[in-house]
C-alpha atoms as a PDB file:
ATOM      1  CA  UNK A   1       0.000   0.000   0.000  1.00  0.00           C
ATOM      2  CA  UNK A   2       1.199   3.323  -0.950  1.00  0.00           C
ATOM      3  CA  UNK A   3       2.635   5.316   2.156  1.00  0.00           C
ATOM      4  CA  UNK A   4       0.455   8.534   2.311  1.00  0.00           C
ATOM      5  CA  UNK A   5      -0.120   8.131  -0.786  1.00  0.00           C
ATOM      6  CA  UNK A   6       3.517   7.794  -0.052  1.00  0.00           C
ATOM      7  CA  UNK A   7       3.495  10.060   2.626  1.00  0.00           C
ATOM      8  CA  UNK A   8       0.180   9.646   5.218  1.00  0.00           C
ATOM      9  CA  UNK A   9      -0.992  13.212   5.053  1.00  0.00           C
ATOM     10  CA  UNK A  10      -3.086  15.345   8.020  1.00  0.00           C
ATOM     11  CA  UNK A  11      -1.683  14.964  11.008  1.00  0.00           C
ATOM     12  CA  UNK A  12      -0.185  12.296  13.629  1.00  0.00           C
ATOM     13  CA  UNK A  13      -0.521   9.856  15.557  1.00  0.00           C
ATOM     14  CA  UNK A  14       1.546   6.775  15.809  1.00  0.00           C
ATOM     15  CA  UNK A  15       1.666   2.810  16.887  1.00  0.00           C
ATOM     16  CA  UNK A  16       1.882   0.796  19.925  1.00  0.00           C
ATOM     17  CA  UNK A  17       0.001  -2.317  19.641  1.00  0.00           C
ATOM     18  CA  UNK A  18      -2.378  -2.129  22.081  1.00  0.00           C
ATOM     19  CA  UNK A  19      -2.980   1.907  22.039  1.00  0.00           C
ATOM     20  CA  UNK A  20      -2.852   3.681  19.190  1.00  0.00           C
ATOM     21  CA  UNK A  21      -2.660   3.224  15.179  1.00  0.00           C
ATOM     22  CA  UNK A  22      -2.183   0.790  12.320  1.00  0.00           C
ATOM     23  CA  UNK A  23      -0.928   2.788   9.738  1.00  0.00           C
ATOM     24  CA  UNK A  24      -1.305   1.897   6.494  1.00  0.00           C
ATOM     25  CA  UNK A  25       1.863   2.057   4.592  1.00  0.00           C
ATOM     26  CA  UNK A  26       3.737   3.476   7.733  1.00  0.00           C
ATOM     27  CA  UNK A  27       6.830   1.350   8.318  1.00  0.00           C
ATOM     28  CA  UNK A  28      10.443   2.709   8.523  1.00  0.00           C
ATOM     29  CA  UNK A  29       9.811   5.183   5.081  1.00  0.00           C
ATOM     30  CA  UNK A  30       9.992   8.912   6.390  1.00  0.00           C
ATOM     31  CA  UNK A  31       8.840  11.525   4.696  1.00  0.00           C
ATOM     32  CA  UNK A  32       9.464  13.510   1.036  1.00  0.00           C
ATOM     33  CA  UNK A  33       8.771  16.334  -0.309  1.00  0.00           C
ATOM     34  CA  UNK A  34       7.449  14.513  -2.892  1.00  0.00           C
ATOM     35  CA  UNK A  35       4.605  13.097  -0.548  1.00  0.00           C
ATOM     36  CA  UNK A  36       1.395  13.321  -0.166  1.00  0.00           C
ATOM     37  CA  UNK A  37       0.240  15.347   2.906  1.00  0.00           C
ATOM     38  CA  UNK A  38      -2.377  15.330   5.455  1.00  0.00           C
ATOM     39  CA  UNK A  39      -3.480  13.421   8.234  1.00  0.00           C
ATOM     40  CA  UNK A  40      -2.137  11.022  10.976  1.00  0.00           C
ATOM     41  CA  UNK A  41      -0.591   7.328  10.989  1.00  0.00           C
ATOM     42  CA  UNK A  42       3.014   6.493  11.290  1.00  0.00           C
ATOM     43  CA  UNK A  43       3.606   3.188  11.698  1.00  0.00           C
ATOM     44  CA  UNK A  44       5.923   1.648  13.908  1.00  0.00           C
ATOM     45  CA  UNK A  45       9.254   4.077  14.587  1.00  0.00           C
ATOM     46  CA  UNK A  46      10.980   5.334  16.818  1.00  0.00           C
ATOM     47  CA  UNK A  47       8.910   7.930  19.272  1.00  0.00           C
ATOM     48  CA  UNK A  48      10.690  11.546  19.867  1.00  0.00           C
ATOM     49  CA  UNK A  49      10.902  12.596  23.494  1.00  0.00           C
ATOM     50  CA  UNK A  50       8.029  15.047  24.355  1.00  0.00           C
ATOM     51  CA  UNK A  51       9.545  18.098  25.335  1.00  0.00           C
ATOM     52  CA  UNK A  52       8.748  20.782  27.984  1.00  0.00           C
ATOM     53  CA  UNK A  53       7.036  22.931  25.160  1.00  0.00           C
ATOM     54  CA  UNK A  54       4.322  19.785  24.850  1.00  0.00           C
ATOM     55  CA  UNK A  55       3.395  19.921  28.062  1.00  0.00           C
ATOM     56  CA  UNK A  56      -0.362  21.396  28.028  1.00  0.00           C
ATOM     57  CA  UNK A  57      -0.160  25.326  29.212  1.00  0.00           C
ATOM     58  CA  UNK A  58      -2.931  27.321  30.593  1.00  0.00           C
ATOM     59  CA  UNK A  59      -5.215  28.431  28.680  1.00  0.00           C
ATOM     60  CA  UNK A  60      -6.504  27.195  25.280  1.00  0.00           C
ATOM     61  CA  UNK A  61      -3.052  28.073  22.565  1.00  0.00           C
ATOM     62  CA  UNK A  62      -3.909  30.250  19.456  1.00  0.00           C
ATOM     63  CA  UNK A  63      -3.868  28.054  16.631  1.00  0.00           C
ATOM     64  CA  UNK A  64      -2.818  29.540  13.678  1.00  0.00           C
ATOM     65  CA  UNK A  65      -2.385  28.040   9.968  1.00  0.00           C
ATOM     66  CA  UNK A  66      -0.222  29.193   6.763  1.00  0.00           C
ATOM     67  CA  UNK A  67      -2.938  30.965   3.972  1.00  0.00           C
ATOM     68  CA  UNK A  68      -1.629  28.150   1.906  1.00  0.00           C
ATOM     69  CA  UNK A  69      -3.546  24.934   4.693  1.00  0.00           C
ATOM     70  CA  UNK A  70      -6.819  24.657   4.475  1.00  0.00           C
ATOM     71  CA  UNK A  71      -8.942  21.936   6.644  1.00  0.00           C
ATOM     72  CA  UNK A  72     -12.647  22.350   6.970  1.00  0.00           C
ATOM     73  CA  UNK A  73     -14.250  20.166   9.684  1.00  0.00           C
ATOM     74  CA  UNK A  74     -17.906  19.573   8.903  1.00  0.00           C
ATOM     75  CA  UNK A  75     -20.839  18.756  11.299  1.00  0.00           C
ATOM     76  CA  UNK A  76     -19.386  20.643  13.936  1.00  0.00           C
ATOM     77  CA  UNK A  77     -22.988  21.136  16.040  1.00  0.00           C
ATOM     78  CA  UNK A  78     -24.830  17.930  17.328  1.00  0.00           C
ATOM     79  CA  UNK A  79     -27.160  19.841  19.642  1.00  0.00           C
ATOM     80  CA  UNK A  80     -25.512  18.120  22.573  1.00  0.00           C
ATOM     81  CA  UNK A  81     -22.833  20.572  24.326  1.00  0.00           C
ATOM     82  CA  UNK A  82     -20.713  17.453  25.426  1.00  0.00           C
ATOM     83  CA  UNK A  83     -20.628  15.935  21.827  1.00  0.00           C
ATOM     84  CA  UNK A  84     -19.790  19.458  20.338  1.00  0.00           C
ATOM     85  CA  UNK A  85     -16.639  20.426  22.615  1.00  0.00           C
ATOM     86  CA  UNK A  86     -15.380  16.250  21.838  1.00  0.00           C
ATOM     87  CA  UNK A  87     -16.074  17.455  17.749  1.00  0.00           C
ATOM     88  CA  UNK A  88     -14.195  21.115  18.105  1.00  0.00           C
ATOM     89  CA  UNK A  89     -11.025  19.813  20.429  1.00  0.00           C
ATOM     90  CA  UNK A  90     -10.574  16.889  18.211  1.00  0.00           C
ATOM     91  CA  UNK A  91     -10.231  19.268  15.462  1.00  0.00           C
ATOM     92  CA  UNK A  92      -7.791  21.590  17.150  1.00  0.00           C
ATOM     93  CA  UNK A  93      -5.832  18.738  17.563  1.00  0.00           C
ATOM     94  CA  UNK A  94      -5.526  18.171  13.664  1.00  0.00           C
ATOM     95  CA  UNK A  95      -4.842  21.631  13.196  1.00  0.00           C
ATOM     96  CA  UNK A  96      -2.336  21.739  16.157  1.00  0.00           C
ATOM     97  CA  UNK A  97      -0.340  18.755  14.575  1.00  0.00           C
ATOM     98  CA  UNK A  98      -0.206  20.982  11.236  1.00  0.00           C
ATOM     99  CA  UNK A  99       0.470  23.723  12.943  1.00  0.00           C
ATOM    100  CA  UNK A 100       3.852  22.451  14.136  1.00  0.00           C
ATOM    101  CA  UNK A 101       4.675  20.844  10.426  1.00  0.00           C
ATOM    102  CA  UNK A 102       3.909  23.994   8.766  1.00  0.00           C
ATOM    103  CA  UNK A 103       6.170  25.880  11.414  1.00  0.00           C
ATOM    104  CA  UNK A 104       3.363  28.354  12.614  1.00  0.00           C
ATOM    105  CA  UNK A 105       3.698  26.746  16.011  1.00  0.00           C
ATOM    106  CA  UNK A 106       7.400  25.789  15.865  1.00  0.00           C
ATOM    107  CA  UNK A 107       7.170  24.516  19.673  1.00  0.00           C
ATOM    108  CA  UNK A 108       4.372  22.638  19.517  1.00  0.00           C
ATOM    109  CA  UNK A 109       2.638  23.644  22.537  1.00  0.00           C
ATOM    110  CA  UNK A 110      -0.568  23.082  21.254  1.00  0.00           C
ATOM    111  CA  UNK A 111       0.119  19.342  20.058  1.00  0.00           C
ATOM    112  CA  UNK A 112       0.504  19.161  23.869  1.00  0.00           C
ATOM    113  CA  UNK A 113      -1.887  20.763  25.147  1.00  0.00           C
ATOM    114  CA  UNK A 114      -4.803  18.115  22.745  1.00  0.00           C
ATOM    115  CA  UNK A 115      -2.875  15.140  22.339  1.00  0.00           C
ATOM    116  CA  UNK A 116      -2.138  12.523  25.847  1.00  0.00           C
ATOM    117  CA  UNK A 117       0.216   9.901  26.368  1.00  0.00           C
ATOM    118  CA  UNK A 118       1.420   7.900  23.162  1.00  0.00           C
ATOM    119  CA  UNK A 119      -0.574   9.743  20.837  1.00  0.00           C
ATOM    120  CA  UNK A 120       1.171  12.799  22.122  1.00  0.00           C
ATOM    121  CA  UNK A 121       4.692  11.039  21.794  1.00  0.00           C
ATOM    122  CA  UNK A 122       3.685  10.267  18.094  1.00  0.00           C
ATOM    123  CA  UNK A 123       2.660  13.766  17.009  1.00  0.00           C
ATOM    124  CA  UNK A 124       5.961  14.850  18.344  1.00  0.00           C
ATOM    125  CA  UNK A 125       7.709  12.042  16.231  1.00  0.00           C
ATOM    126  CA  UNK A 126       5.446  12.669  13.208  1.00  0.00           C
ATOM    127  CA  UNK A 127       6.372  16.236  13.134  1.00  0.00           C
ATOM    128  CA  UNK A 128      10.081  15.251  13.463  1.00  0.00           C
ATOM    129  CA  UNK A 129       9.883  13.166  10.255  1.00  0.00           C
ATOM    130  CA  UNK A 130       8.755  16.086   8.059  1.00  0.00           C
ATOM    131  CA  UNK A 131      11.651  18.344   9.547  1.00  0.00           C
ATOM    132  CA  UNK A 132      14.067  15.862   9.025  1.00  0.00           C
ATOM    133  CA  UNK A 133      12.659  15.200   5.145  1.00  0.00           C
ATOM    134  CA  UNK A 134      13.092  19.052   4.753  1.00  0.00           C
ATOM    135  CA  UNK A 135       9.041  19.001   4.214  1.00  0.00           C
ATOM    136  CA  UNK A 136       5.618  21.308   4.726  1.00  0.00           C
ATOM    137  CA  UNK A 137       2.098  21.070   4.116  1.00  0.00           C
ATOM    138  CA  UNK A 138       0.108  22.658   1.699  1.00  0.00           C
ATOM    139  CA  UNK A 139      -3.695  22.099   0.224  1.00  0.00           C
ATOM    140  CA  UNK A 140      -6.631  21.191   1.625  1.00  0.00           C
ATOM    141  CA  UNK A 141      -7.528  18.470   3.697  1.00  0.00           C
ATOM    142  CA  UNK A 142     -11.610  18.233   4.523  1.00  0.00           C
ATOM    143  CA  UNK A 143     -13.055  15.747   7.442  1.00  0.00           C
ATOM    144  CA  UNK A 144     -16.707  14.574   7.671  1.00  0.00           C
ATOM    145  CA  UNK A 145     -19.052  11.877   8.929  1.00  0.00           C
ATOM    146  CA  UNK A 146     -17.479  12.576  12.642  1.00  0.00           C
ATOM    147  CA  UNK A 147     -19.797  11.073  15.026  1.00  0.00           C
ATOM    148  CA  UNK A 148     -19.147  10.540  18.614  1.00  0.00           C
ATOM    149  CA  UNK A 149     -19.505   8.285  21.386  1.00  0.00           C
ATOM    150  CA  UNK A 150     -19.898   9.358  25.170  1.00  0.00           C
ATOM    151  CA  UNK A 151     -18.448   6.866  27.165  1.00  0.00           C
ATOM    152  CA  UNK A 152     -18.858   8.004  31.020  1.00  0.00           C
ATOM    153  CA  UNK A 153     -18.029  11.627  31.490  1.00  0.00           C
ATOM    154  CA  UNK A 154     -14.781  11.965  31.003  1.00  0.00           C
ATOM    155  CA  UNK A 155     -14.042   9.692  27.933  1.00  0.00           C
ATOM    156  CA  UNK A 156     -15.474   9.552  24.415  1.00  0.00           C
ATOM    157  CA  UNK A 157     -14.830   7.780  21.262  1.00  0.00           C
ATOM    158  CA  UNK A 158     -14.792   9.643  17.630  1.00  0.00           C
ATOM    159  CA  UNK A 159     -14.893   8.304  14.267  1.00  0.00           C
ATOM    160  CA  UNK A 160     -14.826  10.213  11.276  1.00  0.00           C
ATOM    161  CA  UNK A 161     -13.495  10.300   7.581  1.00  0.00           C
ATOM    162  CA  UNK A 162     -10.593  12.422   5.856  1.00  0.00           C
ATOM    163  CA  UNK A 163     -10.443  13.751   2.412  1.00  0.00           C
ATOM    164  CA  UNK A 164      -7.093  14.026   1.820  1.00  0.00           C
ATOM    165  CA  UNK A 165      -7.209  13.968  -2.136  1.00  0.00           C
ATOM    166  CA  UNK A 166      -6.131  17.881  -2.148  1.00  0.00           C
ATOM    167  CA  UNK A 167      -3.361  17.628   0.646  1.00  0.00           C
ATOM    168  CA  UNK A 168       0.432  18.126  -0.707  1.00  0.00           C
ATOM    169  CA  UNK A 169       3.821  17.742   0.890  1.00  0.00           C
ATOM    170  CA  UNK A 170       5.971  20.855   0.236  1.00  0.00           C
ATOM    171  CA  UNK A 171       9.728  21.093  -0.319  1.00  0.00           C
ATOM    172  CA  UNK A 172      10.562  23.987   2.294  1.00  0.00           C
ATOM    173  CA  UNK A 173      13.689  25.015   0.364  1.00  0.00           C
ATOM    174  CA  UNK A 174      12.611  24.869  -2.875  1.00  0.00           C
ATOM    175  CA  UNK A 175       8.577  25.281  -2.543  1.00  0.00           C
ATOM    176  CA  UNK A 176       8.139  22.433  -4.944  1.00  0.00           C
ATOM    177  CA  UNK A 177       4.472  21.073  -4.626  1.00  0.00           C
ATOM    178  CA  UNK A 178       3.752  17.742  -6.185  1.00  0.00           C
ATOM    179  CA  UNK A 179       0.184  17.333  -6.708  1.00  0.00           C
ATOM    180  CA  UNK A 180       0.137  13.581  -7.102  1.00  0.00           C
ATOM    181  CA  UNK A 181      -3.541  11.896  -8.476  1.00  0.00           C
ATOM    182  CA  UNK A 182      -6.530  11.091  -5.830  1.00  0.00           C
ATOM    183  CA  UNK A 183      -6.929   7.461  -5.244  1.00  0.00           C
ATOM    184  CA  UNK A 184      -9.148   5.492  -2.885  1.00  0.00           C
ATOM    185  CA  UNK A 185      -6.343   5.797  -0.057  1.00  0.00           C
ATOM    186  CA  UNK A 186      -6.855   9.401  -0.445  1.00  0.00           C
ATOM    187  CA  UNK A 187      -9.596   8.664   1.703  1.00  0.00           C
ATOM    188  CA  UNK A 188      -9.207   7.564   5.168  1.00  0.00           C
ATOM    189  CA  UNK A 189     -11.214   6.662   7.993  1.00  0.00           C
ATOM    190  CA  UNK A 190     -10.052   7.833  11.608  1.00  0.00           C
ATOM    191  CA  UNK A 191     -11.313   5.687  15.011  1.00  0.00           C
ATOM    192  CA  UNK A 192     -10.253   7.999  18.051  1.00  0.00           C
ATOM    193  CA  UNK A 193     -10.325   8.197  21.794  1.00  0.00           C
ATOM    194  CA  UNK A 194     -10.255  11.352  23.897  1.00  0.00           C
ATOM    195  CA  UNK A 195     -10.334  11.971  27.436  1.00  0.00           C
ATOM    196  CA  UNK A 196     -10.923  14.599  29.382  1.00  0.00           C
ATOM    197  CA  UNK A 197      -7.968  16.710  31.260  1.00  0.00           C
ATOM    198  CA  UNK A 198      -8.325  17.969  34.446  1.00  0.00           C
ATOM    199  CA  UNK A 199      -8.183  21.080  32.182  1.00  0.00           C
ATOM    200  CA  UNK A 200     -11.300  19.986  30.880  1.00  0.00           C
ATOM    201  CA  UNK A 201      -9.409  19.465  27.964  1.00  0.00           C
ATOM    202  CA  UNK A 202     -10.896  16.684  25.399  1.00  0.00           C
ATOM    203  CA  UNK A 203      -7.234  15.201  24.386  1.00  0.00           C
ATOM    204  CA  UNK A 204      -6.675  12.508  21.766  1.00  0.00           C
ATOM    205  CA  UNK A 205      -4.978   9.573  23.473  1.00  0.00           C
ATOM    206  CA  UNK A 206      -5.886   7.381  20.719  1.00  0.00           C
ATOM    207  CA  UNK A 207      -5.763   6.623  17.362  1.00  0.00           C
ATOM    208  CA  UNK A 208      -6.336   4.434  14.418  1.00  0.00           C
ATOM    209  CA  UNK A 209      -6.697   4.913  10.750  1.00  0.00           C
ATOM    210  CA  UNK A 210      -7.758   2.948   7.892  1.00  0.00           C
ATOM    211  CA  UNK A 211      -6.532   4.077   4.777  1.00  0.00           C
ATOM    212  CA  UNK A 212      -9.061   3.640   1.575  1.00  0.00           C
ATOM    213  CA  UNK A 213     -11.324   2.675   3.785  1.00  0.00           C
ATOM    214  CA  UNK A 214     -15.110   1.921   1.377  1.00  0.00           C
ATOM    215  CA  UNK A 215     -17.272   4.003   4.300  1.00  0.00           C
ATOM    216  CA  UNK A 216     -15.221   6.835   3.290  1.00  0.00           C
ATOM    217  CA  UNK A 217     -15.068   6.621  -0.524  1.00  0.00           C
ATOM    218  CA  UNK A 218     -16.739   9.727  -2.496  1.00  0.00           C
END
């Protein structure tokens, strides 16, 4: 299966058997700025030490994107107040992960501040892998279908579905794009966890993704 399209696109999240995420096409490749963008999975590799600027601060972090990112998260009200702050931190937490690829957050301390645990150890590492490959984001990336399940009061499960067919690595140096073709693994289906902080915080601690997954297929 292709990795990302080569390169799994949209933001992080990373393997442990029992925890977090079979990535499709993750293995030992890292990241090129020939890639494909977008979205979370990395396989099984080696986890970067979370550092004191992951560490959740107080107070919600700005969030900022480049004008050249777009993700759109639809279905953002479900009438139920719970369901809607599980929906809106779960997408901060896509947009903090890009934040810290595309540099606009360069310490990542909002990939700290929504992601827990291992799937905070493999944001770190999946952000690592596009420094290292001398790569950015660029593009859209558009999520739907999210529906969420309470589970108690303080934990919730999330599914929802990735478009990642407009998502592009980025060659930082040279600002290269390569627009490679949509193909079913464009698509992806996302199964999450969250919990909530002390902070009241809903933070990803969980994460697994199924690449060209049919649910998710235009």
């Amino acid at each position: 299966m292709n990795r990302r399209s080569r390169l799994l696109a949209t933001v992080a999240v990373g393997a442990s058997a029992a925890l977090l995420l079979t990535a499709c096409g993750g293995g030992g490749d890292k990241p090129k700025a020939n890639d494909k963008i977008a979205g979370a999975d990395t396989g099984d590799k080696k986890s970067a030490s979370p550092s004191a600027s992951a560490t959740p601060s107080t107070g919600r972090p700005k969030i900022e994107l480049p004008s050249d990112l777009t993700l759109t998260f639809e279905g953002a009200k479900t009438g139920n107040a719970v369901k809607d702050a599980v929906l809106a931190d779960s997408a901060e937490r896509m947009r903090a992960v890009d934040a810290a690829i595309t540099g606009t957050d360069p310490k990542g301390e909002a990939i700290g501040y929504y992601n827990t645990g291992k799937a905070l150890e493999a944001a770190l590492t999946w952000v690592n892998q596009f420094k290292e490959a001398g790569s950015t984001l660029t593009g859209e990336a558009r999520y739907y279908d999210r529906t969420v399940t309470l589970d108690g009061k303080t934990s919730a499960s999330l599914t929802f579905c990735a478009d990642e067919s407009k998502g592009y690595a980025k060659d930082k140096k040279t600002n290269k794009v390569d627009k490679t073709p949509a193909t079913k693994n464009s698509y992806v289906l996302y199964n999450t966890r969250l919990d909530k902080s002390s902070e009241g915080v809903w933070q990803t601690s969980q994460i697994i993704s199924t690449r060209g997954a049919a649910q998710c297929q235009p």
